[in-house]
C-alpha atoms as a PDB file:
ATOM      1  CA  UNK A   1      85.614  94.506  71.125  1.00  0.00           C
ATOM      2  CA  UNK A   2      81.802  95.311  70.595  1.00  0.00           C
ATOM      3  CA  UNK A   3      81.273  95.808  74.277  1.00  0.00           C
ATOM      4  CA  UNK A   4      84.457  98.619  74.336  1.00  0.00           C
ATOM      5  CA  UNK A   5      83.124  99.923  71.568  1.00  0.00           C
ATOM      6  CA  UNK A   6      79.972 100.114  72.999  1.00  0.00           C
ATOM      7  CA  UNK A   7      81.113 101.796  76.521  1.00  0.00           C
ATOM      8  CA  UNK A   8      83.073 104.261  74.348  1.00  0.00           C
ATOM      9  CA  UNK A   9      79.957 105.330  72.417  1.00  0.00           C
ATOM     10  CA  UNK A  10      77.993 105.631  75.826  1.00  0.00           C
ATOM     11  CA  UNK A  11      81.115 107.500  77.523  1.00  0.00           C
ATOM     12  CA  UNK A  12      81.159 109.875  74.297  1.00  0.00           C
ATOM     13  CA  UNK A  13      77.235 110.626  74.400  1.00  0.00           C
ATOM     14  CA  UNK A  14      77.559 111.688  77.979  1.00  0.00           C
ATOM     15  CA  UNK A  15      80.627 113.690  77.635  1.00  0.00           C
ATOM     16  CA  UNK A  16      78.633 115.614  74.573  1.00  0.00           C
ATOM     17  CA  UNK A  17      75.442 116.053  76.383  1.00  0.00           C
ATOM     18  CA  UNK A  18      76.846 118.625  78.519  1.00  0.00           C
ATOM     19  CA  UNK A  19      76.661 119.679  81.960  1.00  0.00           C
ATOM     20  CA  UNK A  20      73.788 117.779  83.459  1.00  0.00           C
ATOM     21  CA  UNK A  21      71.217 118.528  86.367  1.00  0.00           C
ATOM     22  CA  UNK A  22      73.587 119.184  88.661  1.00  0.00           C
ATOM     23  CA  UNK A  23      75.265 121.913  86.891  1.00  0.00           C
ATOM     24  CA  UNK A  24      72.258 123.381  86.328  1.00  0.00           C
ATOM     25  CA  UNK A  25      71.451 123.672  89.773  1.00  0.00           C
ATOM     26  CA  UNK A  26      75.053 124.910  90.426  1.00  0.00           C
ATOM     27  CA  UNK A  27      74.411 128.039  88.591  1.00  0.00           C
ATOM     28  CA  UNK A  28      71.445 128.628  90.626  1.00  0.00           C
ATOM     29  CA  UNK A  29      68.024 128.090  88.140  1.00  0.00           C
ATOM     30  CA  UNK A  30      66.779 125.702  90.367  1.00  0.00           C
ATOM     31  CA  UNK A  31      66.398 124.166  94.212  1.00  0.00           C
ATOM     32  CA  UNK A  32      69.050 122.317  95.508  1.00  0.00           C
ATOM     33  CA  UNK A  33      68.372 118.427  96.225  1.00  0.00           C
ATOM     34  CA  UNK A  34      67.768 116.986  99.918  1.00  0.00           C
ATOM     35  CA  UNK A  35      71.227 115.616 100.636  1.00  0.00           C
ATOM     36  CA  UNK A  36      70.980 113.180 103.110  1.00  0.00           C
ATOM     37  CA  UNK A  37      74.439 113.196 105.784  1.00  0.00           C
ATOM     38  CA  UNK A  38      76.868 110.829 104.855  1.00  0.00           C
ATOM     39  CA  UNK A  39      76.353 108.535 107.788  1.00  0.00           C
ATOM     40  CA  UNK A  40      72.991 108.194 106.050  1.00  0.00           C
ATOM     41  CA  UNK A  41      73.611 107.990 102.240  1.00  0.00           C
ATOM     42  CA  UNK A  42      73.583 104.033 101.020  1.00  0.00           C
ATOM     43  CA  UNK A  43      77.646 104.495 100.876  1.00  0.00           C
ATOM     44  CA  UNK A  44      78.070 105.275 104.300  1.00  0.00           C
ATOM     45  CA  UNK A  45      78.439 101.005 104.936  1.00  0.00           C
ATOM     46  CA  UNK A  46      80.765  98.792 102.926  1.00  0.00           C
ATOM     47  CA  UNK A  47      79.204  95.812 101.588  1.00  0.00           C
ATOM     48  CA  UNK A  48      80.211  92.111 101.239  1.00  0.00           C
ATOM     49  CA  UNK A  49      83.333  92.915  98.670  1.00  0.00           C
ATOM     50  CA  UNK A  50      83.408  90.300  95.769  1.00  0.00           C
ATOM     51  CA  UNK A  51      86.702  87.976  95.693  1.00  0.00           C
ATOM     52  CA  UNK A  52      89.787  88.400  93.773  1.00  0.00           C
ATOM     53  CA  UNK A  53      88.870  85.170  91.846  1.00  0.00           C
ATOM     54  CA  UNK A  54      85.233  87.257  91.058  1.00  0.00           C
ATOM     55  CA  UNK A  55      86.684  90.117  89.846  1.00  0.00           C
ATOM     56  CA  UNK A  56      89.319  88.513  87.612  1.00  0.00           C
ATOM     57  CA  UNK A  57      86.553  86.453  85.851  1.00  0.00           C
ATOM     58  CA  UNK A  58      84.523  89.424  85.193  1.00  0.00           C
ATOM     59  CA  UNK A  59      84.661  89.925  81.398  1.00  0.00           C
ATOM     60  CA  UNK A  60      85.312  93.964  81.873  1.00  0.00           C
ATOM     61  CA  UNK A  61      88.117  93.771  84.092  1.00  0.00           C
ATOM     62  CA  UNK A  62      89.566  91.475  81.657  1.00  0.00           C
ATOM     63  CA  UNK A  63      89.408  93.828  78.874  1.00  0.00           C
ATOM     64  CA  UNK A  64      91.038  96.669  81.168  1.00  0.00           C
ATOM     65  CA  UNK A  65      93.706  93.952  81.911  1.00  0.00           C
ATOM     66  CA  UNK A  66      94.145  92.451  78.137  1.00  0.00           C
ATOM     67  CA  UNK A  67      94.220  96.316  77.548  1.00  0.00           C
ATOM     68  CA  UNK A  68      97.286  96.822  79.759  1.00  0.00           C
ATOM     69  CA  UNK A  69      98.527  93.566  78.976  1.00  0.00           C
ATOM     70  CA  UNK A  70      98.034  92.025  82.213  1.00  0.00           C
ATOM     71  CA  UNK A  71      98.082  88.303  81.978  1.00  0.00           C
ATOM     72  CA  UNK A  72      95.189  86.693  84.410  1.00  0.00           C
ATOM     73  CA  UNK A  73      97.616  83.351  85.491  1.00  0.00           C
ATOM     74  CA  UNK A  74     100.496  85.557  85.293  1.00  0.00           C
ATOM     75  CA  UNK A  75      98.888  87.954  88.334  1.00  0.00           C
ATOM     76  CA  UNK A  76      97.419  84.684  89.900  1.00  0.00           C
ATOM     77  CA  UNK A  77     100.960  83.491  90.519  1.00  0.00           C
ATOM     78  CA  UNK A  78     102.269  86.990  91.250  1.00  0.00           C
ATOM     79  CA  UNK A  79      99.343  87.221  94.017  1.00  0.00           C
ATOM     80  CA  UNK A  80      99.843  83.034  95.403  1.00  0.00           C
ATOM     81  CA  UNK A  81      96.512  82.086  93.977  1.00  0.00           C
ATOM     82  CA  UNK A  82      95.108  79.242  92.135  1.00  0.00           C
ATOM     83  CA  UNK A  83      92.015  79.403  89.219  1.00  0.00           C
ATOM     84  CA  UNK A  84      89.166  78.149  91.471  1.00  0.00           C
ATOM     85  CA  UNK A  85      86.168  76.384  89.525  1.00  0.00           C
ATOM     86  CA  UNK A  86      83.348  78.881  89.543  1.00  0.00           C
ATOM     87  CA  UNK A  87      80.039  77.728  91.576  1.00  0.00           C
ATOM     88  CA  UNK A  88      77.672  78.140  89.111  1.00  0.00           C
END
């Protein structure tokens, strides 16, 4: 709960902070940014994607699923999969 609690603080900070650079920039006190084209930005490419087995053991998806009450084994079985051991 300290780590929700944490990301909640952070979440509230930024949403107090007001608008940031960009917004600044927005209303015209400053130069727009270089934007590079999309083809170029370092989002244009999709990476290697994690596995389902990855994400489930990370410990923030498993607050958003204890959250909604998602039960890891009970989506495991839902999806076909078994609990592989983790290569550590």
């Amino acid at each position: 709960m300290a780590a929700v609690r944490a990301i909640l603080s952070t979440l509230s900070g930024l949403a107090h902070a007001g608008p940031g650079p960009a917004a600044t920039r927005a209303r015209g006190s400053g130069p727009a940014p270089s934007v590079a084209a999309p083809s170029e930005s370092a989002y244009a490419h999709a990476g290697a994607e994690p596995r389902l087995e990855e994400l489930l053991s990370d410990p923030l998806i498993g607050l958003l699923m204890r959250a909604d009450r998602v039960e890891p084994a009970e989506l495991r079985r839902l999806l076909g999969l078994r609990r592989q051991p983790s290569v550590v």
